[in-house]
C-alpha atoms as a PDB file:
ATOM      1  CA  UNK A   1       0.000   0.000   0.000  1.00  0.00           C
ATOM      2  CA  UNK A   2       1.521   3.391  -1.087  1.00  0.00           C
ATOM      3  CA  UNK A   3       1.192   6.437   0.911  1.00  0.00           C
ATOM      4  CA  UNK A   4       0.728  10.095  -0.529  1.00  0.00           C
ATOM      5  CA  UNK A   5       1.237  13.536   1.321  1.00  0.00           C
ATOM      6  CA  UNK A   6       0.420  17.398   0.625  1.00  0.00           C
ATOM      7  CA  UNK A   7       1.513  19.517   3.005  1.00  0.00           C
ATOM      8  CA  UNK A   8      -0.229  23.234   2.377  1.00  0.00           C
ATOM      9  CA  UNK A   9       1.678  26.158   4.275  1.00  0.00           C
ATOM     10  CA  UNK A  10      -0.369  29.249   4.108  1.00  0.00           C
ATOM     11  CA  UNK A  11       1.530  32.246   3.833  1.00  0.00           C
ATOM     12  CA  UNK A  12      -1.188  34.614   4.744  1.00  0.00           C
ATOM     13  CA  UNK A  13      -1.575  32.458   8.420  1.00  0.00           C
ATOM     14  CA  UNK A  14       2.439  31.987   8.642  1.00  0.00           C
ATOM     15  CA  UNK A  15       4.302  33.770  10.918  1.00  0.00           C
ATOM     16  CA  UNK A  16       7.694  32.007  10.015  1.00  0.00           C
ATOM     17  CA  UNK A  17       8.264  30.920  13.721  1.00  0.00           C
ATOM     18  CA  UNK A  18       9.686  27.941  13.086  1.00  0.00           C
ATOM     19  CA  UNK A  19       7.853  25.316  15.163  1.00  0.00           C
ATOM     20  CA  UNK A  20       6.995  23.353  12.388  1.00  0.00           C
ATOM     21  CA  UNK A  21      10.641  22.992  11.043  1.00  0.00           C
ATOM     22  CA  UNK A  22      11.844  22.198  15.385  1.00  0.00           C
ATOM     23  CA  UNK A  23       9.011  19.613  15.624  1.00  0.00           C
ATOM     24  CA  UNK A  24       9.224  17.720  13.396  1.00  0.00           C
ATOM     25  CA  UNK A  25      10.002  13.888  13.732  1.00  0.00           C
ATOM     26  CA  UNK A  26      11.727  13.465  10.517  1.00  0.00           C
ATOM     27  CA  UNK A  27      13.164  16.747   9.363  1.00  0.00           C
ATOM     28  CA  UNK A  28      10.389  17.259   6.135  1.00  0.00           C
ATOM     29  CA  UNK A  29      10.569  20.992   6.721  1.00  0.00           C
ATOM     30  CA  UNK A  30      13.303  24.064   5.789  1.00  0.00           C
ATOM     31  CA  UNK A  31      13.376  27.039   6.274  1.00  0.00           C
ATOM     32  CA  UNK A  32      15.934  29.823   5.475  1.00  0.00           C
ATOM     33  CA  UNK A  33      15.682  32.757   7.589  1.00  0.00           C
ATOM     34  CA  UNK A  34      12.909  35.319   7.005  1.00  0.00           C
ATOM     35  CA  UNK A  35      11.518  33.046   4.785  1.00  0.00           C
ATOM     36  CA  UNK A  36       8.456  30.918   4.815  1.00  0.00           C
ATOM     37  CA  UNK A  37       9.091  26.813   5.589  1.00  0.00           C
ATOM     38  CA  UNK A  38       9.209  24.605   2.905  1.00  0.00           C
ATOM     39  CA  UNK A  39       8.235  20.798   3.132  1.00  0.00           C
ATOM     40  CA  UNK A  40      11.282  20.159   1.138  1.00  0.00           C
ATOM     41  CA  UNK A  41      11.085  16.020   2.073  1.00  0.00           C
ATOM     42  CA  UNK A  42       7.683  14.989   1.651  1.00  0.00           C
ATOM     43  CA  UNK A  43       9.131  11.491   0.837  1.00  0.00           C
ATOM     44  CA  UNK A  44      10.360  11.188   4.723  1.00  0.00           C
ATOM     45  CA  UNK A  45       6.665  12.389   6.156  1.00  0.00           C
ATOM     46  CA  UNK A  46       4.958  10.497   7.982  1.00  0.00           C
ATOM     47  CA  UNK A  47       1.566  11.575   8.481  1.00  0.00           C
ATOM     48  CA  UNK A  48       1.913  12.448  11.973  1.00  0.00           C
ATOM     49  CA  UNK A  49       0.235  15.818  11.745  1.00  0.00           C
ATOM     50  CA  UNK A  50       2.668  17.302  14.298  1.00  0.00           C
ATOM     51  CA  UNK A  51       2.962  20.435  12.571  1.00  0.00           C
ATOM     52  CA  UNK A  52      -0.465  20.651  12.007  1.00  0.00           C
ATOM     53  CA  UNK A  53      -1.301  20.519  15.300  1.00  0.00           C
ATOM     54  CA  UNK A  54       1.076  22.448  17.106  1.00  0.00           C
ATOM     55  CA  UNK A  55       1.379  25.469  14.670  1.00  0.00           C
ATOM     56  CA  UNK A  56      -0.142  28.520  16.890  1.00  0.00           C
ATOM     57  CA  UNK A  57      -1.309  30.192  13.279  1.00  0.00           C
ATOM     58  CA  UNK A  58      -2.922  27.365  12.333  1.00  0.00           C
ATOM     59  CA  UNK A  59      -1.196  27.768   8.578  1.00  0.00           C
ATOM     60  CA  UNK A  60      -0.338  23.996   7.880  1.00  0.00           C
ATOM     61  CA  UNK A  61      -2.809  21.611   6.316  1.00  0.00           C
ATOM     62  CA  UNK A  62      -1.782  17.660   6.122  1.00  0.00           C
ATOM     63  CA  UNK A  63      -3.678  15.536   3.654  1.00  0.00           C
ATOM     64  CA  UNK A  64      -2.550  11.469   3.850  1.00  0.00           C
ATOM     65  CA  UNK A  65      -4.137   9.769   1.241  1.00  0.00           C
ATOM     66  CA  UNK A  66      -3.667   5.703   1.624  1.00  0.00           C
ATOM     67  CA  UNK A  67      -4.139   4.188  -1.502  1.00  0.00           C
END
């Protein structure tokens, strides 16, 4: 069974604190000062919703699609 992931950052919600990038479990995330995160490694998510749920702007959606 394969896995697929889509990590949405919304810019307008995203405060570029960081959280996301120190919390997660499996380093998806970068992020180059003043600059928004990227989920650079999508490949190495998995599906935790970690930075969903912990992001205090609530900018980060986290669709896992099993299939």
């Amino acid at each position: 069974m394969s896995k697929s992931t889509k990590i949405t950052i919304s810019e307008k919600r995203c405060k570029q604190c960081g959280i996301c990038v120190a919390l997660c479990p499996k380093q998806v995330f970068t992020q180059t000062l003043g600059q928004y995160p990227v989920a650079e490694h999508l490949d190495k998510c998995i599906g935790c919703k970690l930075c969903e749920m912990r992001c205090p702007d609530f900018a980060i959606d986290v669709e896992v699609q099993n299939g």
